[in-house]
Protein backbone atom coordinates (compact mmCIF):
# COMPACT_ATOMS: atom_id res chain seq x y z
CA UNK A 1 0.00 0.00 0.00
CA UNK A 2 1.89 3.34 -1.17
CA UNK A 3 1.80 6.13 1.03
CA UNK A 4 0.45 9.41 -0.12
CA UNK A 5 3.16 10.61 2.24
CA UNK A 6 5.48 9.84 -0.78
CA UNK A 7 4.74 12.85 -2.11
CA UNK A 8 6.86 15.04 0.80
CA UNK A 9 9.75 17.00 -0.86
CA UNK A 10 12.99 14.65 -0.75
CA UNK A 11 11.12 11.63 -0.43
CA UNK A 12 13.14 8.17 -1.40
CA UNK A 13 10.89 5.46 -1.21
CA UNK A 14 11.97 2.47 0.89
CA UNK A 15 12.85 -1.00 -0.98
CA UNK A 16 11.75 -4.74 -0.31
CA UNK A 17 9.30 -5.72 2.71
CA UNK A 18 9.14 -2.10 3.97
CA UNK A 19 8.21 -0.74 0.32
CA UNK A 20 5.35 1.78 0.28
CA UNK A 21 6.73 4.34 2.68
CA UNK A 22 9.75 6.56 2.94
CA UNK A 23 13.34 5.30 3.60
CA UNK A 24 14.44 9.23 4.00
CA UNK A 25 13.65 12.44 3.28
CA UNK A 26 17.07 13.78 1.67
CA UNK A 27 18.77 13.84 4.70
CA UNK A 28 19.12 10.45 6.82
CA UNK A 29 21.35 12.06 9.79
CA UNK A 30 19.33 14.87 10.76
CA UNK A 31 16.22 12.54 10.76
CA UNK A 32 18.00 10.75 13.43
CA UNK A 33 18.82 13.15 15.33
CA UNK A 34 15.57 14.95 15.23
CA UNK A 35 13.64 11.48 16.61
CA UNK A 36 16.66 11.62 19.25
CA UNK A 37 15.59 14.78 20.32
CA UNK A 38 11.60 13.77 20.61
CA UNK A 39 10.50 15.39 16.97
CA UNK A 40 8.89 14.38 14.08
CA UNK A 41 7.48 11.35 13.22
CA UNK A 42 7.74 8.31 11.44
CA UNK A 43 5.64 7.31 8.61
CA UNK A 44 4.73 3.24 9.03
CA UNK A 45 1.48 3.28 7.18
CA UNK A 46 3.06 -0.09 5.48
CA UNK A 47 2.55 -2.09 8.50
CA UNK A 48 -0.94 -4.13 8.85
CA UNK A 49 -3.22 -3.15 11.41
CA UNK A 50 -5.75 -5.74 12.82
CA UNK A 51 -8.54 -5.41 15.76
CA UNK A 52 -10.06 -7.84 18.03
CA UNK A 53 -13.26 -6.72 20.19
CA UNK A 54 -15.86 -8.62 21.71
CA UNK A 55 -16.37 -9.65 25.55
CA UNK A 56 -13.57 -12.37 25.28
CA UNK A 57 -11.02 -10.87 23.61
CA UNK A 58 -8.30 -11.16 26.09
CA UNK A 59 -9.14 -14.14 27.50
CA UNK A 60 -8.95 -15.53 24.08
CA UNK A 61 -5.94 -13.90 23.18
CA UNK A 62 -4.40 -15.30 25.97
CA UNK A 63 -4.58 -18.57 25.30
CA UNK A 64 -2.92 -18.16 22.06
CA UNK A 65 0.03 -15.25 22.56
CA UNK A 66 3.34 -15.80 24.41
CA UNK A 67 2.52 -12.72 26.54
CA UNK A 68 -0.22 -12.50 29.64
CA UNK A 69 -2.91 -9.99 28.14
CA UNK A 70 -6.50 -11.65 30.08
CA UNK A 71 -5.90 -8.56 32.65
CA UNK A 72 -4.17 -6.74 30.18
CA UNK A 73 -5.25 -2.51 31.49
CA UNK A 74 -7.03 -0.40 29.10
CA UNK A 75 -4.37 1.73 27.19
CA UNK A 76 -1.02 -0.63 28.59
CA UNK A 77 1.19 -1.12 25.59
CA UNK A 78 2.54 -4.88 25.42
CA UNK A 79 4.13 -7.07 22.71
CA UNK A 80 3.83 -10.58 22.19
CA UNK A 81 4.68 -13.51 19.63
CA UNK A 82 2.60 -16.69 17.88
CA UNK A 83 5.05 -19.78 17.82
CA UNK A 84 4.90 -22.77 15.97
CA UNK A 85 4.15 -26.26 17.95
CA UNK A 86 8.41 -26.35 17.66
CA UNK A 87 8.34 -22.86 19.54
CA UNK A 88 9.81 -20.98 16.42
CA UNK A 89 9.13 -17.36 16.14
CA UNK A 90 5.52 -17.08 13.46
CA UNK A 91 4.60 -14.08 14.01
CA UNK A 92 5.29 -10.55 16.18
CA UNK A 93 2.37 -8.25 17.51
CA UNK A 94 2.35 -4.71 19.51
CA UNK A 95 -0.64 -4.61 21.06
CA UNK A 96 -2.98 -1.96 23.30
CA UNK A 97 -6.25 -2.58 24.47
CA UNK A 98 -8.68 0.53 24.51
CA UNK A 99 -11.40 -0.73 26.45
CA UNK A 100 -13.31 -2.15 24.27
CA UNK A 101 -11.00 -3.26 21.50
CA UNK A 102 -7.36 -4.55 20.90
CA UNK A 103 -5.49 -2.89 18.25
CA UNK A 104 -2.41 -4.38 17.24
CA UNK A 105 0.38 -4.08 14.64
CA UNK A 106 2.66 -6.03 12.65
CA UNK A 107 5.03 -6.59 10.33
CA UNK A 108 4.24 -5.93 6.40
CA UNK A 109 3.25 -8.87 4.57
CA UNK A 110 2.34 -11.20 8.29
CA UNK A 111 -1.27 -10.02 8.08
CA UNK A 112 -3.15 -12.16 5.74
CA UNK A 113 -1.59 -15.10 7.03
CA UNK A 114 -2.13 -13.45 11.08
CA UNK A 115 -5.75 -13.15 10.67
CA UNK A 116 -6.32 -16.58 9.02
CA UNK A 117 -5.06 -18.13 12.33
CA UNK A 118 -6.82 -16.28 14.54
CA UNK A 119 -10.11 -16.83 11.99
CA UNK A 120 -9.50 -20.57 12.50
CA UNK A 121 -8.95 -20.08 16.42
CA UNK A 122 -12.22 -18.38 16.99
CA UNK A 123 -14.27 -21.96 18.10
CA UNK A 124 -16.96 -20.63 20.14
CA UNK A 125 -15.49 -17.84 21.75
CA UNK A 126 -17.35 -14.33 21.52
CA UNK A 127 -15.13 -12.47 19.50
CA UNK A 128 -14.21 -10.35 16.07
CA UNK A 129 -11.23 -10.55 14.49
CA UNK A 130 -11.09 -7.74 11.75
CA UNK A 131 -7.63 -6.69 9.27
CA UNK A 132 -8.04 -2.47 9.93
CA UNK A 133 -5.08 -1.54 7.52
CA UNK A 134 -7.32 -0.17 4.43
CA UNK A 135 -9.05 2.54 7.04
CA UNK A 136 -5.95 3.33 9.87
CA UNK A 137 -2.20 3.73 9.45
CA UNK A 138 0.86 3.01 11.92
CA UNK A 139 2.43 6.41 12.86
CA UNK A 140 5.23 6.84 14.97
CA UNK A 141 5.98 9.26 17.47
CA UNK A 142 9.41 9.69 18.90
CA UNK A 143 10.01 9.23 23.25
CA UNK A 144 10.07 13.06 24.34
CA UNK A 145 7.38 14.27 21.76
CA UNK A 146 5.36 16.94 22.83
CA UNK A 147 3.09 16.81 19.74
CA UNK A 148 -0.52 16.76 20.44
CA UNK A 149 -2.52 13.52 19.57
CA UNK A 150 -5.42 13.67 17.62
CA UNK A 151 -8.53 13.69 19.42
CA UNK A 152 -10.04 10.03 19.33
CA UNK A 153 -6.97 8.30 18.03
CA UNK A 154 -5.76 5.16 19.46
CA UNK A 155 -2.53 5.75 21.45
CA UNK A 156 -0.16 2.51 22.00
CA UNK A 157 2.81 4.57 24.42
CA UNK A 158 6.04 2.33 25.13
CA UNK A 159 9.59 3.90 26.30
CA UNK A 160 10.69 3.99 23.06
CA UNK A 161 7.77 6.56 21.46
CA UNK A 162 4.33 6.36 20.95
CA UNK A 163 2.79 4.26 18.07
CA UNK A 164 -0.37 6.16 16.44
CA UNK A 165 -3.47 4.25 15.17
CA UNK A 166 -4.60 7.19 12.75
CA UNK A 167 -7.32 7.09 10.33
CA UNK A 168 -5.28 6.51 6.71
CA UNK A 169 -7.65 9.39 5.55
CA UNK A 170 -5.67 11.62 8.16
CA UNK A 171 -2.07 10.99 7.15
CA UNK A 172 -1.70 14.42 4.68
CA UNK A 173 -3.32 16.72 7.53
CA UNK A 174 -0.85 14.83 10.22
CA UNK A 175 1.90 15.27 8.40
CA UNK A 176 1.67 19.09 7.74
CA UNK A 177 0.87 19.26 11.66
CA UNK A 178 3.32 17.63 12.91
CA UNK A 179 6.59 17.47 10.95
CA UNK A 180 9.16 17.37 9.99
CA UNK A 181 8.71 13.48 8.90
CA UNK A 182 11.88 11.46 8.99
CA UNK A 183 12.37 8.26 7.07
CA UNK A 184 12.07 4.52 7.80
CA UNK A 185 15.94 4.64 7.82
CA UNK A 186 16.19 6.77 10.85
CA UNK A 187 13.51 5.02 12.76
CA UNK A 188 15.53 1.37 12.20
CA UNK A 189 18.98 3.29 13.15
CA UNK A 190 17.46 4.10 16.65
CA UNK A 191 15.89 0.65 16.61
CA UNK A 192 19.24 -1.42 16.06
CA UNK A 193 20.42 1.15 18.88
CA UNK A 194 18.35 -0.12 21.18
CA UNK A 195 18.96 -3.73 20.36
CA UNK A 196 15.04 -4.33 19.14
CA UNK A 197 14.42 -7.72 16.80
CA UNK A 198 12.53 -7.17 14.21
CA UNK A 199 10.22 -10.47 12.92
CA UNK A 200 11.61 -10.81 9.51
CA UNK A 201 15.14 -9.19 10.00
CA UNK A 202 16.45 -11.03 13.31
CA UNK A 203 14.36 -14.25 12.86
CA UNK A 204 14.39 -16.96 10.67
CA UNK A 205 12.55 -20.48 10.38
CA UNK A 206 14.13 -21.67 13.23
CA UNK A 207 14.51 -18.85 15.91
CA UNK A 208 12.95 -19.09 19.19
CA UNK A 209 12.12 -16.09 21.36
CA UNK A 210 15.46 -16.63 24.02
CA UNK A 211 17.92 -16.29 21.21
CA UNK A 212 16.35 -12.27 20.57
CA UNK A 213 15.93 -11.70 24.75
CA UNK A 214 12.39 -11.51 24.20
CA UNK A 215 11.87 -13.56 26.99
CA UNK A 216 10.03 -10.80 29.30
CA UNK A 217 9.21 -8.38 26.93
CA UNK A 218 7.05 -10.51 24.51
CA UNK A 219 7.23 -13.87 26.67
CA UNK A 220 5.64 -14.07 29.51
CA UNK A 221 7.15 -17.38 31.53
CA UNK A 222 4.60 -17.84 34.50
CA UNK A 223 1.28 -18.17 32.08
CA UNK A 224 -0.89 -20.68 30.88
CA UNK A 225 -0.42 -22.91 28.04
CA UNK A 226 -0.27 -21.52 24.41
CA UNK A 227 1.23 -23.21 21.00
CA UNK A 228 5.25 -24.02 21.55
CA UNK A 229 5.35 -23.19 25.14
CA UNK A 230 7.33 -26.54 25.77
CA UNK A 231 10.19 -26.04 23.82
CA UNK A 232 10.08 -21.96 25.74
CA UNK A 233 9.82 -23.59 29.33
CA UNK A 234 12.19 -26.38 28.46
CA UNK A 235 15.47 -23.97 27.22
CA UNK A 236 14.39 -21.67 30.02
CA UNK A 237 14.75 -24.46 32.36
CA UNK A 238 16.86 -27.00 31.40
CA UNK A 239 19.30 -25.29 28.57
CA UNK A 240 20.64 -22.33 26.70
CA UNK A 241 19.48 -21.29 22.51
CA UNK A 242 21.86 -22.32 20.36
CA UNK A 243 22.66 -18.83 19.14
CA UNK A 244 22.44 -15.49 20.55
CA UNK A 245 21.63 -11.85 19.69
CA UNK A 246 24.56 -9.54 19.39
CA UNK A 247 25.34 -5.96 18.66
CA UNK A 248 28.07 -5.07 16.61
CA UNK A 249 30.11 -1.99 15.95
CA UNK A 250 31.56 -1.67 12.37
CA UNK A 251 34.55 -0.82 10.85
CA UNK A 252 33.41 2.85 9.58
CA UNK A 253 36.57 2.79 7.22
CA UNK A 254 34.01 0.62 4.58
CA UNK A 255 31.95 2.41 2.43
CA UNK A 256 29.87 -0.15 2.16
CA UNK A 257 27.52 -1.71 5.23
CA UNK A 258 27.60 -5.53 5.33
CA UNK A 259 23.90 -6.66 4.24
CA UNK A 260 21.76 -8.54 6.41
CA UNK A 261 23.04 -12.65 5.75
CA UNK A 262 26.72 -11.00 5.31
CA UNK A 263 28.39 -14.52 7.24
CA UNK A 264 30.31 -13.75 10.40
CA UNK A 265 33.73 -15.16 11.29
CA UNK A 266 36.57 -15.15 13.57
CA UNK A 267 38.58 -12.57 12.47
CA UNK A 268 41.90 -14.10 14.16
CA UNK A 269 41.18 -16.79 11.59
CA UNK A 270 40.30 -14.75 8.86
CA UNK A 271 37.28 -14.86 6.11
CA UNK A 272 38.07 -18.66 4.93
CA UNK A 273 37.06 -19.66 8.85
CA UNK A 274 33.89 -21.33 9.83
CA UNK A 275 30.96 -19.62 9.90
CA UNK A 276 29.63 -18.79 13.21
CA UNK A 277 26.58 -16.36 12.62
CA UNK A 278 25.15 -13.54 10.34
CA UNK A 279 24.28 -9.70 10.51
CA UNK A 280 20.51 -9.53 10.81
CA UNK A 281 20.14 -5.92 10.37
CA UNK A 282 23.07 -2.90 9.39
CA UNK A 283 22.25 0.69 9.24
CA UNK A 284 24.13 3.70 9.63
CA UNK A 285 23.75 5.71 13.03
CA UNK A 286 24.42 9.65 13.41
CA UNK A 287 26.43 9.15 16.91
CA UNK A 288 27.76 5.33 16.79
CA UNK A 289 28.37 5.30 12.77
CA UNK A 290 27.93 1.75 11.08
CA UNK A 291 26.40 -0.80 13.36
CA UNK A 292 24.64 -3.77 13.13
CA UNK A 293 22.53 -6.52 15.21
CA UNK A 294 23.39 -9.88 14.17
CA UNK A 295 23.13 -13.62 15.84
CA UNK A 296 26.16 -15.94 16.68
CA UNK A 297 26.38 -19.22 17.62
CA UNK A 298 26.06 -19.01 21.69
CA UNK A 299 29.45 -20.47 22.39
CA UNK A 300 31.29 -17.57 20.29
CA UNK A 301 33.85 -16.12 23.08
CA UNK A 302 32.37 -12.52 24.32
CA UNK A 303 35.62 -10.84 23.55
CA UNK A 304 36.29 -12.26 19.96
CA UNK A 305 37.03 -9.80 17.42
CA UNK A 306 34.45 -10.75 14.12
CA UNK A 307 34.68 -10.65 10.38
CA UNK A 308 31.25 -9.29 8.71
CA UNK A 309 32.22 -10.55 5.17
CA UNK A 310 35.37 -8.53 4.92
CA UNK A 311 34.34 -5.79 7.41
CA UNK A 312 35.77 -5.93 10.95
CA UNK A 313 33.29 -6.07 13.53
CA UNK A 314 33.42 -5.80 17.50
CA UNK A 315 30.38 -7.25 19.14
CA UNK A 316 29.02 -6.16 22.34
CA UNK A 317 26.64 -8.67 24.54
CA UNK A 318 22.67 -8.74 24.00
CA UNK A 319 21.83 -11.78 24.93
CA UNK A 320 23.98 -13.24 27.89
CA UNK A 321 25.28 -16.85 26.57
């Protein structure tokens, strides 16, 4: 779905799953540094939108998300993940429950298949599962705006901004409001900064939630049962994920950025070595320069210098081994 946003002066449009909204606006650094400083906001109008209302919509959602949401407070942001039976990583949801309805988020091209489970899910309990994205957009908000929210707009507030559930109808008149808009670029710079997965970017077929620390965050350990909670109580309890989460700073010396599947290696034993991970996501940041999240295999010594491709990398702990 193509934003009309695309129409701002400077606007580059963004490539691959996030097509349909900005990467930048001409100028990638100071969009950075403006959502560092709590202005602007982010165009996401490419991500889906979906509702569920109806009396038993948390209790219902609670039996099939990672996360404990049956007492979930009206207007408490939380996150929370579908996993397979084999407790791999399916899908990735940012929820807030206004009283009467849960909106939630996700990733571009997850919604189809996200509201065909919960369709099949429903059985006999009283609720309405409904895919929102043709009427409301995702807007982002950085932490430290002082813009003023639409009156009647759904508000999902976290420590890292506030997501906006804005009529799609609305996104011209926002954006003259409330600019200046920065790109998708500089909203995934400050993400890698704060070590945030991404479903898509730092999971693949096999990951399960401990490898990403989203154990806590979007796994809740001391709920009921839900699909792949076995193999999440079992590594919690009895083992470690085979890989972990890392953060790496790049050599800024490359022109270049390693892409995300650039292998990772030793770099005492050079770019023939084994492989022993990949960069998930690269982006350039306006304090730190190049960085990068990436996963290793867990038994990768904390202190080992790393080859991204040819790129030197240092890696600094996300997820404790």
């Amino acid at each position: 779905m193509k934003s009309p946003l695309l129409s701002l002066p400077g606007a580059v449009p963004a490539e691959g799953v996030d097509e349909g909204v900005a990467a930048h606006y001409g100028d990638l650094f100071r969009e950075q540094r403006a959502l560092a400083d709590g202005t602007g906001f982010v165009d996401l109008s490419h991500r889906g939108v979906l509702t569920v209302s109806g009396e038993d919509r948390l209790s219902w959602l609670h039996l099939l998300l990672t996360q404990h949401v049956s007492d979930l407070p009206a207007g408490e942001a939380t996150e929370a993940l579908i996993l397979s039976a084999n407790g791999h990583i399916e899908h990735a949801l940012y929820l807030v429950d206004d009283g009467t309805t849960v909106w939630a988020h996700v990733e571009p091209g997850t919604r189809e298949a996200l509201v065909a489970y919960l369709e099949s899910m429903k059985f006999f309990y009283r609720v309405e599962v409904a895919d929102r994205t043709d009427e409301f957009a995702v807007v982002y908000l950085p932490a430290g705006s002082i813009a003023e929210v639409p009156e009647g707009v759904v508000v999902r507030e976290t420590p890292y901004g506030r997501d906006l559930f804005l009529p799609r109808a609305d996104l011209e008149s926002f954006a003259a409001s409330h600019g200046p808009a920065a790109g998708l670029l500089a909203h995934e710079a400050l993400r890698v900064e704060h070590h945030r997965p991404r479903l898509g970017f730092e999971t693949d077929h096999r990951t399960i939630p401990h490898e990403l620390g989203w154990i806590g965050t979007a796994v809740h350990l001391q709920k009921g049962c839900y699909r792949g909670q076995e193999t999440v109580a079992r590594v919690q309890n009895l083992g470690k994920p085979p890989r972990r989460l890392v953060f790496l700073h790049l050599d800024g010396s490359d022109v270049h950025l390693p892409a995300p599947g650039t292998e990772l290696r030793l770099a005492d034993v050079g770019p023939d070595g084994r492989k022993i991970g990949f960069v998930t996501s690269s982006v350039r940041h306006h304090e730190l320069g190049p960085v990068a999240l990436a996963l290793v295999k867990r038994n990768v010594p904390l202190d080992a210098a790393l080859l991204a491709g040819d790129t030197a990398a240092a890696q600094e702990v996300v997820v404790e081994p």
